[in-house]
C-alpha atoms as a PDB file:
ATOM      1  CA  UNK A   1       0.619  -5.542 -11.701  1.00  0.00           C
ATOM      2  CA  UNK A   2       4.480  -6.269 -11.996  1.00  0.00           C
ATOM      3  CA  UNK A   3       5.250  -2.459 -12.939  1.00  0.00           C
ATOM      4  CA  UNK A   4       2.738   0.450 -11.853  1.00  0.00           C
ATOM      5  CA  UNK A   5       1.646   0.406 -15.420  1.00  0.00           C
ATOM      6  CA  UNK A   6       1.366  -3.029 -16.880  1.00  0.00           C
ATOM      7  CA  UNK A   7      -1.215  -6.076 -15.924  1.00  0.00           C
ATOM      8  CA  UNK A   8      -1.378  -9.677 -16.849  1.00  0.00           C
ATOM      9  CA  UNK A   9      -4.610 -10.822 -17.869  1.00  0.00           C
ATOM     10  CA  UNK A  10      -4.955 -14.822 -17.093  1.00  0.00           C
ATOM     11  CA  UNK A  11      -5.908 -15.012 -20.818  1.00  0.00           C
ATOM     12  CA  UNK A  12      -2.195 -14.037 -21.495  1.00  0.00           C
ATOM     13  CA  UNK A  13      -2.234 -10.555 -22.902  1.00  0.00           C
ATOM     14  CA  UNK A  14       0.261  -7.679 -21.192  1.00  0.00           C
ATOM     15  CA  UNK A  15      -2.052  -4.994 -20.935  1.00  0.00           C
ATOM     16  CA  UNK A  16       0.034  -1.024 -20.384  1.00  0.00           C
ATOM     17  CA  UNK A  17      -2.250   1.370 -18.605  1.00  0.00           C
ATOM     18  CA  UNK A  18      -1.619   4.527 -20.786  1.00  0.00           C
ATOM     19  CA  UNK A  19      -4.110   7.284 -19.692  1.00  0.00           C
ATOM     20  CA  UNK A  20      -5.646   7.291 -16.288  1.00  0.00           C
ATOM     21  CA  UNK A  21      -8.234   9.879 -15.440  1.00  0.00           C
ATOM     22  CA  UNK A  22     -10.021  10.379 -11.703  1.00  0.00           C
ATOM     23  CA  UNK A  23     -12.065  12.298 -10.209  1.00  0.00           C
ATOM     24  CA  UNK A  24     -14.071  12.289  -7.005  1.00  0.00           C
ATOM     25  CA  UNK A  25     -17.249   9.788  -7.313  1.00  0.00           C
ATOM     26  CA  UNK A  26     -19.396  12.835  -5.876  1.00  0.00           C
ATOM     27  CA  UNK A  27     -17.484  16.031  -7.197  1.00  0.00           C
ATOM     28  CA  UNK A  28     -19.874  18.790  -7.742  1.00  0.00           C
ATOM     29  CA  UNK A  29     -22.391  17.376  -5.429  1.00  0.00           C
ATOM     30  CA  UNK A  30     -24.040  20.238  -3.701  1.00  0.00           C
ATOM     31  CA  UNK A  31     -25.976  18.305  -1.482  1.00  0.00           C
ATOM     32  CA  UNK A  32     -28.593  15.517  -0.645  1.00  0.00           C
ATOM     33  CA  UNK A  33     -28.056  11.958   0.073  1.00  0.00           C
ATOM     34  CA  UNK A  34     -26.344   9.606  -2.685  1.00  0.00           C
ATOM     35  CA  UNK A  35     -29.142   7.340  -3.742  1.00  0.00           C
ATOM     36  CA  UNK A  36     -29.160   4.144  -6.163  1.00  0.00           C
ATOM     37  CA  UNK A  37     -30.718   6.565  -8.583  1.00  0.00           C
ATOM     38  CA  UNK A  38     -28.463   9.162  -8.649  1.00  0.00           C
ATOM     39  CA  UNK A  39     -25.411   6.701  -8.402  1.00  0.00           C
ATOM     40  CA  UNK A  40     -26.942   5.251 -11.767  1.00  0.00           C
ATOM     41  CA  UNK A  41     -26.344   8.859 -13.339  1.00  0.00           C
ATOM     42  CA  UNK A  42     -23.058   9.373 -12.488  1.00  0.00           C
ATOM     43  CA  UNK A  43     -22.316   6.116 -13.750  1.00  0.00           C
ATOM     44  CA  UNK A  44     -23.975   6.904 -17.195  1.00  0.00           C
ATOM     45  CA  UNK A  45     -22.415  10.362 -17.534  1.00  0.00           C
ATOM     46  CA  UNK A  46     -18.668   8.573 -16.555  1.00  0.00           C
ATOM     47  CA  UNK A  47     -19.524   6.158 -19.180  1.00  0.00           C
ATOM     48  CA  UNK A  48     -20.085   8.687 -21.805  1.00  0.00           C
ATOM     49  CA  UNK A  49     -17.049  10.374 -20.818  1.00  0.00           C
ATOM     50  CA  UNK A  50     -15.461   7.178 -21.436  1.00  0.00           C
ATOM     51  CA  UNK A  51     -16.850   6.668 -24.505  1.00  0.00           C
ATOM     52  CA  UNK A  52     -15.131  10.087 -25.964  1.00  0.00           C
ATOM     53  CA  UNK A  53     -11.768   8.376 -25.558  1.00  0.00           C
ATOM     54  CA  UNK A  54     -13.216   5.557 -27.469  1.00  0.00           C
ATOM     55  CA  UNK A  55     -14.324   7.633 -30.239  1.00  0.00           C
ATOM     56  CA  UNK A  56     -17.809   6.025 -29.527  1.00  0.00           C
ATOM     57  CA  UNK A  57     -16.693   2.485 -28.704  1.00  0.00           C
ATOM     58  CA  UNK A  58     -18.125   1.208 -26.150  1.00  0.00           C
ATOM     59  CA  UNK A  59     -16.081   1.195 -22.326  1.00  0.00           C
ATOM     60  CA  UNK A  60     -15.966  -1.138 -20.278  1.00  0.00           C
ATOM     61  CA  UNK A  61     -17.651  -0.457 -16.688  1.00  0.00           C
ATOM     62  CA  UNK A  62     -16.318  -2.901 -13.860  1.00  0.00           C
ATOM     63  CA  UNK A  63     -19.776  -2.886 -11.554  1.00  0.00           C
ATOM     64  CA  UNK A  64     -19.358  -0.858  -8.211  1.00  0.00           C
ATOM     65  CA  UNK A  65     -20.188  -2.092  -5.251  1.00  0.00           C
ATOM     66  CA  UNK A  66     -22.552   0.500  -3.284  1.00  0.00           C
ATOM     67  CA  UNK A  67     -22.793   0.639   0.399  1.00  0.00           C
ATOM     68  CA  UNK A  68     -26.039   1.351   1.725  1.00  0.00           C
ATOM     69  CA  UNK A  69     -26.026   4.184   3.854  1.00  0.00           C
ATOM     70  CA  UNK A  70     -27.823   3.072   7.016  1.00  0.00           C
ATOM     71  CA  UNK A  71     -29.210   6.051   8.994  1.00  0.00           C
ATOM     72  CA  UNK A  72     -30.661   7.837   5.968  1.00  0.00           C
ATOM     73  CA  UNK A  73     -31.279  11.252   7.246  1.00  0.00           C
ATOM     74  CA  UNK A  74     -33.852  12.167   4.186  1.00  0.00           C
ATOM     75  CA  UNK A  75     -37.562  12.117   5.554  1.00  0.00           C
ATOM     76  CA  UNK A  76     -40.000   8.928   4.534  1.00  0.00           C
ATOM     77  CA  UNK A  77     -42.102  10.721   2.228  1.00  0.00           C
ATOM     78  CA  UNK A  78     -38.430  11.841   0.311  1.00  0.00           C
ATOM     79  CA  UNK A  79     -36.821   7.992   0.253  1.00  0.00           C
ATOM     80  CA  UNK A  80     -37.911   7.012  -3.447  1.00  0.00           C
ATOM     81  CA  UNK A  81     -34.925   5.370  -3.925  1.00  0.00           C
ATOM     82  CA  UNK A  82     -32.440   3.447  -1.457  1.00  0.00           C
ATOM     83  CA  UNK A  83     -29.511   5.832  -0.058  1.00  0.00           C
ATOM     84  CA  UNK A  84     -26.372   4.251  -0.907  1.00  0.00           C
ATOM     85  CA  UNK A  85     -22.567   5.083  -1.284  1.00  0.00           C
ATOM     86  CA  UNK A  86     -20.583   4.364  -4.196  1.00  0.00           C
ATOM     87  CA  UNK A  87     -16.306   3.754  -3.355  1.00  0.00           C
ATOM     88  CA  UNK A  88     -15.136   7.539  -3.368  1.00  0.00           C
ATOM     89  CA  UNK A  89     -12.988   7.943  -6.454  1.00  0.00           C
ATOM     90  CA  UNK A  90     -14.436   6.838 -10.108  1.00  0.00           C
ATOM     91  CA  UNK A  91     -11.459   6.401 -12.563  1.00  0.00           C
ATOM     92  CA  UNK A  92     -11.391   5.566 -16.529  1.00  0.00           C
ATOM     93  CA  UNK A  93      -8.386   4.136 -17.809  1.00  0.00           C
ATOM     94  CA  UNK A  94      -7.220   3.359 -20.820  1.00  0.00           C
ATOM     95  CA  UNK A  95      -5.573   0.012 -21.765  1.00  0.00           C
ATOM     96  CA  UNK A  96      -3.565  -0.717 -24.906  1.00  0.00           C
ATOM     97  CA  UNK A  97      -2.400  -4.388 -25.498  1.00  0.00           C
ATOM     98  CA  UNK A  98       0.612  -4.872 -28.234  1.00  0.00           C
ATOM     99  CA  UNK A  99      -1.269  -7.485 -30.307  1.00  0.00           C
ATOM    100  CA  UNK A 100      -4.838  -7.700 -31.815  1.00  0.00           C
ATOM    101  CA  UNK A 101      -8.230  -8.624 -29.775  1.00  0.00           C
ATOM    102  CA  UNK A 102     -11.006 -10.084 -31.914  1.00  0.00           C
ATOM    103  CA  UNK A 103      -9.964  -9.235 -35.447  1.00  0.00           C
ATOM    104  CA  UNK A 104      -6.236 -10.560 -36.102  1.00  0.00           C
ATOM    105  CA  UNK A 105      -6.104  -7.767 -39.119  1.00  0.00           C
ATOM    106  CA  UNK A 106      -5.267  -5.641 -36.680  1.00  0.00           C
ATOM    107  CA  UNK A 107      -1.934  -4.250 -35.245  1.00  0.00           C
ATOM    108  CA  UNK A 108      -2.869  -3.548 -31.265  1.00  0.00           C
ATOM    109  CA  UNK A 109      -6.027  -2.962 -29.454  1.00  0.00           C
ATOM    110  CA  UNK A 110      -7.073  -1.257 -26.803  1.00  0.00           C
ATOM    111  CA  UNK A 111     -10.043  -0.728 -24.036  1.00  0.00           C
ATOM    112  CA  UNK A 112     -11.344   2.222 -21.743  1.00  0.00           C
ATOM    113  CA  UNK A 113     -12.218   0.680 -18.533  1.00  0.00           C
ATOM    114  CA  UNK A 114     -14.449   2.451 -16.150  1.00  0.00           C
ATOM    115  CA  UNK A 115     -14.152   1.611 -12.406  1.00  0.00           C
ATOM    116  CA  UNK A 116     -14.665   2.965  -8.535  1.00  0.00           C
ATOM    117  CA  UNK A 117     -12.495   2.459  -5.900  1.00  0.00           C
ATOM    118  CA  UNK A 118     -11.669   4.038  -2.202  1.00  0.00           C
ATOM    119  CA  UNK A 119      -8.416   6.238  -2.789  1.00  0.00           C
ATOM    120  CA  UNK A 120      -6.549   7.402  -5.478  1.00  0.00           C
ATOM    121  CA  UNK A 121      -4.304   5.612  -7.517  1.00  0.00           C
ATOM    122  CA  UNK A 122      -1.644   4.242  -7.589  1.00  0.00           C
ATOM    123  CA  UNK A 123      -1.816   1.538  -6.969  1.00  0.00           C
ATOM    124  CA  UNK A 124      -5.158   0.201  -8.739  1.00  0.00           C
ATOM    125  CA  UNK A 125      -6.947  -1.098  -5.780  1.00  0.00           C
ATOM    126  CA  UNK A 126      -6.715  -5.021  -5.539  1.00  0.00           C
ATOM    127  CA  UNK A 127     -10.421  -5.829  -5.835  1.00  0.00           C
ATOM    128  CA  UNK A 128     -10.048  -4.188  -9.296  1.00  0.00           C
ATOM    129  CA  UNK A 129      -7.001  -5.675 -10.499  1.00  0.00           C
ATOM    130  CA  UNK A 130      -8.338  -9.024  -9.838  1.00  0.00           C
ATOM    131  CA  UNK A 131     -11.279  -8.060 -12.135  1.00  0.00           C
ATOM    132  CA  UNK A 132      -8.984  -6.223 -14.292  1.00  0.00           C
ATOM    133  CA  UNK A 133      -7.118  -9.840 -14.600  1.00  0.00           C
ATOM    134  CA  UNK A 134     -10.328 -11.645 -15.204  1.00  0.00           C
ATOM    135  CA  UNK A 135     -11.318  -9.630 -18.297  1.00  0.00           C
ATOM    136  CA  UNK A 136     -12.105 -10.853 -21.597  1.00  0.00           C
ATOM    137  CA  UNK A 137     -10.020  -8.835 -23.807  1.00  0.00           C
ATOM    138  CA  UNK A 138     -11.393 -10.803 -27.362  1.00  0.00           C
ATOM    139  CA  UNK A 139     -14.323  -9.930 -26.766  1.00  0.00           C
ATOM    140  CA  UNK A 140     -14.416  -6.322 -25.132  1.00  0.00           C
ATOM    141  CA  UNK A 141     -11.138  -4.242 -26.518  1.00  0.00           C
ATOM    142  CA  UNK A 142     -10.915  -2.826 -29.836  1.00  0.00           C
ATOM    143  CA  UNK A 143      -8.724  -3.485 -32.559  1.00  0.00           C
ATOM    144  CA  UNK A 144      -7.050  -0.550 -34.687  1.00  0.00           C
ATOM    145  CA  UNK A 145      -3.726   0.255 -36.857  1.00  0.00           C
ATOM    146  CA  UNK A 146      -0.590   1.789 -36.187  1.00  0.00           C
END
């Protein structure tokens, strides 16, 4: 990212970050362990949050990478599912490019992009800009008028 805001995709669109929302990947977590099932929930309900700013279009989700947690403390007859750790802060931005995606009618597009990473941003942690960079804007982002 040249300026705190703006990526290059290697496709060649400028991409402007121009909504950022984060939150902590396990706020409101009373308590229990994490699990690959319960991850899976918080990832659906983040994507439907997503979706709102999409006006039902759908976001994209850059894939987590969960940490198993080794010493599970939960007893045997509990462990239905693995214990695992997602990174500690799930974000959904929202990118606007200044030209169309797939249909050329269109003035700009845009796409929400759901990840998880370690800290707050900024900056956008490097493991997701590089995926960030990798993206397929024609086919994911959405065109619309000014």
């Amino acid at each position: 990212m040249t300026h705190k805001n703006t990526l290059h995709l290697k496709t060649g669109q400028t991409l402007h970050l121009r909504a950022l929302n984060q939150s902590l990947a396990y706020e409101g977590m009373m308590a229990g362990v994490p699990t690959r099932e319960t991850n899976q929930d918080r990832i659906k309900r983040l994507m439907a949050k997503a979706r709102e700013l999409l006006d039902g279009c759908e976001p994209y989700l850059i894939a987590p990478p969960a940490r198993p947690i080794g010493d599970d403390p939960r007893p045997k007859f509990a462990r239905r599912s693995p214990a695992e750790l997602l990174p500690g802060v799930a974000c959904i931005g929202r990118f606007l490019a200044q030209e169309p995606a797939s249909d050329p009618t269109k003035d700009i597009s845009q796409l929400v992009v759901v990840w998880f990473q370690d800290e707050f941003a900024f900056p956008i942690a490097p493991s997701v800009v590089e995926q960030l960079q990798e993206l397929d804007w024609k086919r994911f982002a959405f065109g619309f008028d000014y």
